[in-house]
Protein backbone atom coordinates (compact mmCIF):
# COMPACT_ATOMS: atom_id res chain seq x y z
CA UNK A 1 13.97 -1.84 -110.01
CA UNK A 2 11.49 1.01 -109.94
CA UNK A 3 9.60 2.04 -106.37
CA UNK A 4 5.89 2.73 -106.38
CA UNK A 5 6.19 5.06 -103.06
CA UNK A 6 6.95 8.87 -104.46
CA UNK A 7 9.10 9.21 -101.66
CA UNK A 8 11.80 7.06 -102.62
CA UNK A 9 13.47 9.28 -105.11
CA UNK A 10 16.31 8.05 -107.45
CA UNK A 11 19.25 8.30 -106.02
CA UNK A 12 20.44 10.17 -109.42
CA UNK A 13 18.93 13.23 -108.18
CA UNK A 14 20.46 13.47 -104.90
CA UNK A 15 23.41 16.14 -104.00
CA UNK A 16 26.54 13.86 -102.47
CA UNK A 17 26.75 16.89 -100.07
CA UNK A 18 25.55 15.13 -96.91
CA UNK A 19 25.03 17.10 -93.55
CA UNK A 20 23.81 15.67 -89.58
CA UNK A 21 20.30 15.37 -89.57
CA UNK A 22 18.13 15.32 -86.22
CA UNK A 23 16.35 12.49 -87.41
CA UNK A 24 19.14 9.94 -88.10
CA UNK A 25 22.09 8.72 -90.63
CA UNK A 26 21.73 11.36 -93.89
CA UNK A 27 19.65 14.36 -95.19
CA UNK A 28 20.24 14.81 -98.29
CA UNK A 29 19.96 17.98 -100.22
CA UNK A 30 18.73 17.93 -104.33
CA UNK A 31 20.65 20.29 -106.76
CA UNK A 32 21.67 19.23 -110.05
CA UNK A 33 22.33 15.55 -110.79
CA UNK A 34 25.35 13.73 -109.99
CA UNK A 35 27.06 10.75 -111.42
CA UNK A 36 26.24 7.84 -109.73
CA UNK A 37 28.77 5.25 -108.37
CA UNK A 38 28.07 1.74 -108.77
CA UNK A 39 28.92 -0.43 -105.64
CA UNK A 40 28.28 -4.51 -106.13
CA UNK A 41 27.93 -5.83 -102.78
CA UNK A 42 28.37 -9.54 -101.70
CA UNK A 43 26.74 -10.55 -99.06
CA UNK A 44 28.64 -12.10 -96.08
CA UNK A 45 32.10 -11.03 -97.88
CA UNK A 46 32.75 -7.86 -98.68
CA UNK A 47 33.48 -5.10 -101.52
CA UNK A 48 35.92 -4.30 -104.12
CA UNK A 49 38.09 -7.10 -102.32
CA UNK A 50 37.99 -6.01 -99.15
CA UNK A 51 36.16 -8.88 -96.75
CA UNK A 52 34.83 -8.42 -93.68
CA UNK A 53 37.12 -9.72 -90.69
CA UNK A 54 40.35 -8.57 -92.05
CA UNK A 55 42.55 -6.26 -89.82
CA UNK A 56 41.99 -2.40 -90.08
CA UNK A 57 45.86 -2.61 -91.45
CA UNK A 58 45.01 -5.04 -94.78
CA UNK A 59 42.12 -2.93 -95.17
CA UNK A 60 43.99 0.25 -95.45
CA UNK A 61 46.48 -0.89 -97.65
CA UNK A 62 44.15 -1.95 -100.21
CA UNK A 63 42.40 1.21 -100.28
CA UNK A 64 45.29 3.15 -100.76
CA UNK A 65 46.46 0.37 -104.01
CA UNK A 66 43.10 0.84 -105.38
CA UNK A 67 43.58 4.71 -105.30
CA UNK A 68 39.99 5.26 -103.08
CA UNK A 69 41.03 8.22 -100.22
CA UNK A 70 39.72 7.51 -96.93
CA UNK A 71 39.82 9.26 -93.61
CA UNK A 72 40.13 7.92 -90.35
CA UNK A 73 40.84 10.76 -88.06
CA UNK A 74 37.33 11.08 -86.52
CA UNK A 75 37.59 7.27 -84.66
CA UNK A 76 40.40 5.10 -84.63
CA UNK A 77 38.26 2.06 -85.25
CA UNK A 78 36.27 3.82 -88.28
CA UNK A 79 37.72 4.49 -92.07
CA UNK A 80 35.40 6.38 -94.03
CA UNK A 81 35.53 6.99 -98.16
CA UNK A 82 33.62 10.13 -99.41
CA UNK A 83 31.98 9.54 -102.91
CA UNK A 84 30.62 7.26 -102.63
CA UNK A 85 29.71 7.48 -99.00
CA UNK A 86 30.99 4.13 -97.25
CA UNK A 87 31.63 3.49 -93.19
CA UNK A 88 34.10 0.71 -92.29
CA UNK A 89 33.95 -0.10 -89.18
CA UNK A 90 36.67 -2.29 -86.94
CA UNK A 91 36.13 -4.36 -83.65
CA UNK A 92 37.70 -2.78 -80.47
CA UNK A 93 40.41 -6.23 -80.98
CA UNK A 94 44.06 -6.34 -81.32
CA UNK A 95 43.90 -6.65 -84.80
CA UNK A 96 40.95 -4.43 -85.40
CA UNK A 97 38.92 -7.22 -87.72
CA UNK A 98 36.60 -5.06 -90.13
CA UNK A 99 32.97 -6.05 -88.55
CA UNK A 100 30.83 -4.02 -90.72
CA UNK A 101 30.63 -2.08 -94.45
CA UNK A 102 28.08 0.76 -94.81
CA UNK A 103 27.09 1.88 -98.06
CA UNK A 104 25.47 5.38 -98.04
CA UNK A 105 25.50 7.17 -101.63
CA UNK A 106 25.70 5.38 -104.84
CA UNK A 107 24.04 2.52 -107.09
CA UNK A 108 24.35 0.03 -104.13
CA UNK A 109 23.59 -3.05 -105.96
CA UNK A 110 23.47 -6.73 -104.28
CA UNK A 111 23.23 -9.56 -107.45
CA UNK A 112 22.58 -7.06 -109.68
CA UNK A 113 19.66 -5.08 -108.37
CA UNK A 114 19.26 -1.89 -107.26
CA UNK A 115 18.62 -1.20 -103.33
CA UNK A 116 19.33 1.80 -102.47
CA UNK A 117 15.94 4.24 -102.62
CA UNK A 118 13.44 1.43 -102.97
CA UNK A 119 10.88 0.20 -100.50
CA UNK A 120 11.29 -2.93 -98.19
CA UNK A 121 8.98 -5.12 -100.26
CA UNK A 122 11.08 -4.06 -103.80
CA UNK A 123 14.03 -4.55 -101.88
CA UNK A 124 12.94 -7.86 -100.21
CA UNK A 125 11.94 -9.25 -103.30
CA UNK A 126 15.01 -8.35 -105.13
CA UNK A 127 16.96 -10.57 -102.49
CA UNK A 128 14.75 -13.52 -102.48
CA UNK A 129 13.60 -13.08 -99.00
CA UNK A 130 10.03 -14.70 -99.02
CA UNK A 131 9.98 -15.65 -94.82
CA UNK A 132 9.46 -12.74 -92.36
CA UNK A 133 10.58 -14.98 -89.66
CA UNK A 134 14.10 -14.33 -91.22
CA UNK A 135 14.29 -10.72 -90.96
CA UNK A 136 14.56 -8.47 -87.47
CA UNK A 137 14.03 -5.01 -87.09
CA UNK A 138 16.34 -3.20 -84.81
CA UNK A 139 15.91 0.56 -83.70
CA UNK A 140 19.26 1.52 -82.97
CA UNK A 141 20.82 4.21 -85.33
CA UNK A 142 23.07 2.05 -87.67
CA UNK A 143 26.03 4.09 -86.58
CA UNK A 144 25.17 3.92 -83.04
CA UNK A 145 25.92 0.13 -83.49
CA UNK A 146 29.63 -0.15 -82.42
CA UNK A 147 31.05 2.89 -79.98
CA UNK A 148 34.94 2.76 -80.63
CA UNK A 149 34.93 -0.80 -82.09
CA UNK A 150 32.51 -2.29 -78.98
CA UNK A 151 28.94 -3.14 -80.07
CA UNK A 152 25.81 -1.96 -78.52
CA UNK A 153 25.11 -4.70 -75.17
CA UNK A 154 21.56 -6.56 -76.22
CA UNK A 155 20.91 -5.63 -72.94
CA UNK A 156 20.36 -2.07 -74.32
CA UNK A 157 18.72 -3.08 -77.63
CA UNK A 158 14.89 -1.64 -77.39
CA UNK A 159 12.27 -4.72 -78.04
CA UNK A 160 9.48 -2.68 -79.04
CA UNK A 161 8.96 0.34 -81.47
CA UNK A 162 5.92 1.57 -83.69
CA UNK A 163 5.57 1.03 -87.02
CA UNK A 164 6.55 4.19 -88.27
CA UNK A 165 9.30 4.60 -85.80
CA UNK A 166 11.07 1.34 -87.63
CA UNK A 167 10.10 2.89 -90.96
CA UNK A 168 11.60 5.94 -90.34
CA UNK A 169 14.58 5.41 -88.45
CA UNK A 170 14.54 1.52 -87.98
CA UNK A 171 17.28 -0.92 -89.46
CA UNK A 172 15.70 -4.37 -91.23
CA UNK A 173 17.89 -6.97 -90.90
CA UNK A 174 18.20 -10.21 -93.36
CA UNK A 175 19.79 -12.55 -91.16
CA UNK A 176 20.49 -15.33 -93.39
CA UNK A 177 22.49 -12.84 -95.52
CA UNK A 178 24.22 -10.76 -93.12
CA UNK A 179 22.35 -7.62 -94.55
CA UNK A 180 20.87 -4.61 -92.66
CA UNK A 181 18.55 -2.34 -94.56
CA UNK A 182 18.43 1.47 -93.07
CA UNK A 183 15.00 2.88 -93.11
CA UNK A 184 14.22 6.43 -93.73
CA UNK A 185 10.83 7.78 -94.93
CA UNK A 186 9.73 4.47 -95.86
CA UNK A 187 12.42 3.94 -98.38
CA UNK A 188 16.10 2.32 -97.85
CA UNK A 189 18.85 4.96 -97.19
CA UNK A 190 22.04 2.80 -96.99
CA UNK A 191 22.72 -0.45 -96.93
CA UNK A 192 24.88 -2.47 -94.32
CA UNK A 193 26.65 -5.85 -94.49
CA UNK A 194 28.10 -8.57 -92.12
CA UNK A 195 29.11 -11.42 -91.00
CA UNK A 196 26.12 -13.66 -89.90
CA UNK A 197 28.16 -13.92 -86.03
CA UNK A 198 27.95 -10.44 -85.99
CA UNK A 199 24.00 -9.51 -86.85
CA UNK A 200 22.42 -8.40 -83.77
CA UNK A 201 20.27 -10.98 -82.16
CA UNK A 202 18.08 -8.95 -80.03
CA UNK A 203 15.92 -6.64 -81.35
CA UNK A 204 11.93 -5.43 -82.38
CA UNK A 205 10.70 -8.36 -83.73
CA UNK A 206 10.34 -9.73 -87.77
CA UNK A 207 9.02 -7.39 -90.59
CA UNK A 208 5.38 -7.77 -90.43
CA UNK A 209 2.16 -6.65 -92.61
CA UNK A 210 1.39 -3.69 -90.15
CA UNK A 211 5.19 -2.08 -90.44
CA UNK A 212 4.80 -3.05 -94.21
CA UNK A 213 1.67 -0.70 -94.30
CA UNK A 214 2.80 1.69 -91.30
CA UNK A 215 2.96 5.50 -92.95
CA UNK A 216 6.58 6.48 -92.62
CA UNK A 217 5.68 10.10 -92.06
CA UNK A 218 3.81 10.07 -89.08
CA UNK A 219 5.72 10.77 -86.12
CA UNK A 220 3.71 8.90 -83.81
CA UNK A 221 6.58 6.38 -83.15
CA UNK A 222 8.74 8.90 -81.50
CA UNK A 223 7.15 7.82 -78.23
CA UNK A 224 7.97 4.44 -77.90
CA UNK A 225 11.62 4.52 -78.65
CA UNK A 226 12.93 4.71 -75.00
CA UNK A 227 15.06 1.62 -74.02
CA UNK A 228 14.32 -0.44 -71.14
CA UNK A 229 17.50 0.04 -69.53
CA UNK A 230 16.81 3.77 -69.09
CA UNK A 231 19.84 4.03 -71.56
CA UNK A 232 19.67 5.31 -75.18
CA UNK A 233 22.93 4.40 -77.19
CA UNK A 234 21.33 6.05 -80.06
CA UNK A 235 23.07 9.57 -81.14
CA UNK A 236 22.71 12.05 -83.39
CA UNK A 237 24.14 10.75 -86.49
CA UNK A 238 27.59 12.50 -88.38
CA UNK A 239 28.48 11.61 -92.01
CA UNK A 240 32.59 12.67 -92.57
CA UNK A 241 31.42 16.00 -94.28
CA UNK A 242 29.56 17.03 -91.08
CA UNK A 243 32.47 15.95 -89.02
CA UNK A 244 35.04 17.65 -91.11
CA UNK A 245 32.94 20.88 -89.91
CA UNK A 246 32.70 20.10 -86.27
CA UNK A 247 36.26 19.24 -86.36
CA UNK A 248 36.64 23.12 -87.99
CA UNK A 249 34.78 24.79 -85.70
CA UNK A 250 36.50 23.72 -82.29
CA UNK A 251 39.97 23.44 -83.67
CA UNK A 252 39.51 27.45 -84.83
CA UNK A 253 37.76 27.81 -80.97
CA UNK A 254 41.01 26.09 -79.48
CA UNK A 255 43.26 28.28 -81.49
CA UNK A 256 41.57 31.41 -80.68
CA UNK A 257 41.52 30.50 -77.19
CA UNK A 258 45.33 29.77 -77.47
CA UNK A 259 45.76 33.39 -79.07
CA UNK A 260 43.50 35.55 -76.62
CA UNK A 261 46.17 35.10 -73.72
CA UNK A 262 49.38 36.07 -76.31
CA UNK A 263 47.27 38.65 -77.29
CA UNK A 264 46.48 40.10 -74.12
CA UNK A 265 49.97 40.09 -72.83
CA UNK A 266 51.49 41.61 -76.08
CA UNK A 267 48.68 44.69 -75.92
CA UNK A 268 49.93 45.39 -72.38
CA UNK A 269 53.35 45.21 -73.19
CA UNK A 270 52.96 47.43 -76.44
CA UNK A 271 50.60 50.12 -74.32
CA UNK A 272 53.55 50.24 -71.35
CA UNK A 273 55.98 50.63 -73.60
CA UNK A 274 54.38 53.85 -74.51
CA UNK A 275 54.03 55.09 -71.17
CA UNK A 276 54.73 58.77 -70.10
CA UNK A 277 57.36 59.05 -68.04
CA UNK A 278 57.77 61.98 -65.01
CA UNK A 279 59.30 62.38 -61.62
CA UNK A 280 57.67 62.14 -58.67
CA UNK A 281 58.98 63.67 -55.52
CA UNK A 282 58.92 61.28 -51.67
CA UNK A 283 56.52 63.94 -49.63
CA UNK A 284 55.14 61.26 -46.86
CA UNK A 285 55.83 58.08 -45.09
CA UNK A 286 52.77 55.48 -43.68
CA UNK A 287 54.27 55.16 -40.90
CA UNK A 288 56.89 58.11 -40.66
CA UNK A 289 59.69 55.49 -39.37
CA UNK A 290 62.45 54.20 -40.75
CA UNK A 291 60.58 51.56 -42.67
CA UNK A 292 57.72 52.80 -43.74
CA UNK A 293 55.15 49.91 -45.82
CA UNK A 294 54.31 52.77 -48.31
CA UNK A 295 55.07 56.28 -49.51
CA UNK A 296 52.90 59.18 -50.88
CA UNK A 297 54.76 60.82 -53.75
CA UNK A 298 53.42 63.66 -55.59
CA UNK A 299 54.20 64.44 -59.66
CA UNK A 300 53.33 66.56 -62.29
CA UNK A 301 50.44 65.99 -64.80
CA UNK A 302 50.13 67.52 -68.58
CA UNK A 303 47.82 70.10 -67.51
CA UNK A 304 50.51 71.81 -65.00
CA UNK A 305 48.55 70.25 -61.73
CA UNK A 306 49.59 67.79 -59.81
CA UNK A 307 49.15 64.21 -59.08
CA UNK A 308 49.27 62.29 -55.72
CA UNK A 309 50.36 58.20 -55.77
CA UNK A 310 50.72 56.48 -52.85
CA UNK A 311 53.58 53.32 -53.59
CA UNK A 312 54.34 50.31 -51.22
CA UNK A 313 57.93 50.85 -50.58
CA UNK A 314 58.98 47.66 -51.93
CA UNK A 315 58.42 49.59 -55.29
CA UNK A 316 60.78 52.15 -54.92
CA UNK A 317 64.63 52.12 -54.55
CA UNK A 318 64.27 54.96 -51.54
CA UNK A 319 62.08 55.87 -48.75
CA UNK A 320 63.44 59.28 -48.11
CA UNK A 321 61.20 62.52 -47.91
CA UNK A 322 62.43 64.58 -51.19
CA UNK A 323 63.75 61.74 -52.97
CA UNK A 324 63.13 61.86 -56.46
CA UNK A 325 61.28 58.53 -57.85
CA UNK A 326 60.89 57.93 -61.55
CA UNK A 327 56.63 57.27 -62.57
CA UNK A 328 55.06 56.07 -65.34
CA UNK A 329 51.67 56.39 -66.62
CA UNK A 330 49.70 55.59 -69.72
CA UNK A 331 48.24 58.90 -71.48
CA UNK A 332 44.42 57.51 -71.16
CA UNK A 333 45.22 57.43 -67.40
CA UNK A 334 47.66 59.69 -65.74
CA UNK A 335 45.70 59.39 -62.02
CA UNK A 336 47.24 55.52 -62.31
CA UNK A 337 51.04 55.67 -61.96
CA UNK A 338 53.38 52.88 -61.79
CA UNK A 339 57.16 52.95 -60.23
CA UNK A 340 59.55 50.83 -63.15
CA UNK A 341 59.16 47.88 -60.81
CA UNK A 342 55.40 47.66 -61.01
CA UNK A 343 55.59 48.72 -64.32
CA UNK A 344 58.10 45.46 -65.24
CA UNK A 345 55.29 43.41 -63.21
CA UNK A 346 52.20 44.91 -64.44
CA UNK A 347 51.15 42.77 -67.62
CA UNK A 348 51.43 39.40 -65.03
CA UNK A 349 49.08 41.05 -62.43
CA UNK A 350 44.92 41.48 -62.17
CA UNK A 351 42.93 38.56 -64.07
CA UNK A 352 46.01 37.67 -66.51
CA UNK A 353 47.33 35.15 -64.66
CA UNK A 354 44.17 33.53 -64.55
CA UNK A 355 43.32 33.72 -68.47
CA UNK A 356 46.63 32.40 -69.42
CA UNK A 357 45.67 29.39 -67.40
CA UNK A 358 41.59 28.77 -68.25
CA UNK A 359 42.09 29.46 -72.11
CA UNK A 360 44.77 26.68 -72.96
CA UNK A 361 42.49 24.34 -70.78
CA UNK A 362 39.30 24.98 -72.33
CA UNK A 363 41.75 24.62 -75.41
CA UNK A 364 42.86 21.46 -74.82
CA UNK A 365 39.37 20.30 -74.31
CA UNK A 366 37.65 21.69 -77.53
CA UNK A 367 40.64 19.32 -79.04
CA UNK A 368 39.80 16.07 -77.32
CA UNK A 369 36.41 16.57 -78.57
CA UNK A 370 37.64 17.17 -82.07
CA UNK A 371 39.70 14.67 -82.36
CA UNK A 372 38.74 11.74 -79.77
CA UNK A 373 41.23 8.96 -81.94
CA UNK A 374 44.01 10.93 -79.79
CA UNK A 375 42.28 11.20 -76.83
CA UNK A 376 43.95 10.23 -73.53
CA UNK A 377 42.19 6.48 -73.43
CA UNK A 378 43.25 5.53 -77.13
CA UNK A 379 46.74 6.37 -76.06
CA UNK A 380 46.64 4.65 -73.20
CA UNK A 381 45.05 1.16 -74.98
């Protein structure tokens, strides 16, 4: 099935390399041609044997007998296969029922015909769908739809859109056949299927002549996508690849933030270690009593003059004038002298303390975000 609209390109020439886009599900980037998966699609049932309603478990198993890697790391109620590009996605219920299949790269085909890349009316046509009245547009991003296995509340479903808003973002669903088409630029990006309890009810209204006509890229719509409730489940779309990154970049944040503290620590241990070492001489007491609270000693510095500390006594093993007191200093700074008591203490004092605290936090928190299917409320369901 060929497309009249120039802007549905064969999906031949598009890169598998997918990547977030502002805009929605997929940009997709052309290099070189790639071989093209075919993926037949039944309606209402499923693909390559796996229907919709079985548990996340029977799912999993027969993806790994029919050899097809998936990840599920991102969301614990989401499985995703790479090439071709398909979303599986499992109710928030004990035994995690598969509630919807998204296909996203490949020959998508549905009886035999082509969908992905054409235009509603090809696509329409190719499905037997004569009646408007049987189709409903919704304009909630496709993988908005379910937020840890728990659909989006109709109460949060927008009723009205612009044309080009539901051509360029929208999701046209067949509900006789259980089959969502994704909109982007006027052509059909990925395909979604299931079961006919669990296509939304609520949403912008049938396809109609004006949508059918509507220019996809006019961004006009983007003003009338807010949602009554003041609440927009809609987010920024993330394909696995795009993921995989995000994942990348805060577990290498966490880990550096793990490392900064270690690293401090070890650089002031390494520089004390290196520390001159003199003798001071006791030649003042604050107060001259018996127990003074500090001591002014005096030592010698590398350029024969003389240095002046004064030490709380609680750092030195004497308080008596003319006692001799071992010092330490680094070279960079001989004015700063340090009894071997301070000097055991010294790493663990200042803004130390503090760091070895803040980083591990922030660490721990750059890892929830990374990987949310261990956060705190999964373990706890």
């Amino acid at each position: 099935m060929k497309s009249g609209n120039p802007r549905c390109l064969p999906h031949l020439t598009l890169s598998k390399s997918l990547q977030i886009s502002p805009k929605g599900l997929w940009e997709r980037h052309m290099h070189e041609p790639d071989p093209v998966t075919t993926i037949d699609v039944v309606p209402l049932t499923g693909w390559k044997g796996i229907d919709l309603g079985e548990s996340q478990e029977t799912v999993k198993r027969k993806l790994a007998a029919g050899n097809l890697p998936f990840d599920d790391s991102f969301d614990s109620h989401c499985v995703e296969l790479e090439e071709p590009y398909v979303s599986l996605t499992f109710a928030d219920h004990e035994a995690k029922p598969l509630v919807q299949m998204l296909f996203g790269g490949g020959d998508v085909r549905i009886g035999g015909n082509a969908i992905l890349g054409s235009e509603v009316k090809d696509a329409l046509q190719a499905l037997g769908v004569s009646d408007f009245a049987d189709t409903l547009w919704s304009d909630v991003e496709i993988d908005a739809e379910y937020h840890h296995g728990v659909a989006v509340s109709d109460a949060l479903r927008p009723t009205h859109a612009k044309p080009q808003r539901l051509m360029d973002g929208g999701t046209l669903w067949i509900k006789s056949q259980g089959i969502g088409l994704c909109m982007r630029g006027g052509c059909i990006e990925a395909v979604v299927i299931r079961s006919l309890a669990d296509v939304p009810k609520v949403g912008c209204g049938p396809l109609t002549t004006e949508t059918l006509l509507a220019d996809a890229n006019s961004t006009d719509g983007s003003a009338d996508t807010a949602h009554p409730s003041g609440v927009n489940p809609m987010e920024p779309s993330q394909t696995s690849g795009s993921r995989s990154t995000r994942r990348l970049v805060l577990t290498a944040s966490a880990i550096a933030l793990l490392i900064f503290p270690v690293f401090l620590i070890y650089r002031g241990y390494q520089a004390w270690q290196g520390a001159n070492k003199v003798t001071g001489t006791i030649v003042e007491r604050k107060p001259n009593s018996e127990t003074p609270q500090q001591v002014v000693i005096i030592y010698p510095l590398p350029d024969q003059q003389t240095g002046s500390a004064t030490i709380d006594s609680q750092f030195v093993s004497t308080t008596e004038l003319g006692s001799e007191i071992e010092l330490y200093y680094l070279p960079i700074q001989p004015e700063n002298v340090l009894t071997i008591a301070q000097k055991e203490n010294v790493i663990w004092s200042g803004y130390l303390p503090y760091v070895a605290i803040i980083c591990p936090a922030f660490a721990l928190m750059l890892l929830a975000v990374a990987f949310p299917k261990y956060s705190l409320t999964d373990i706890h369901k």
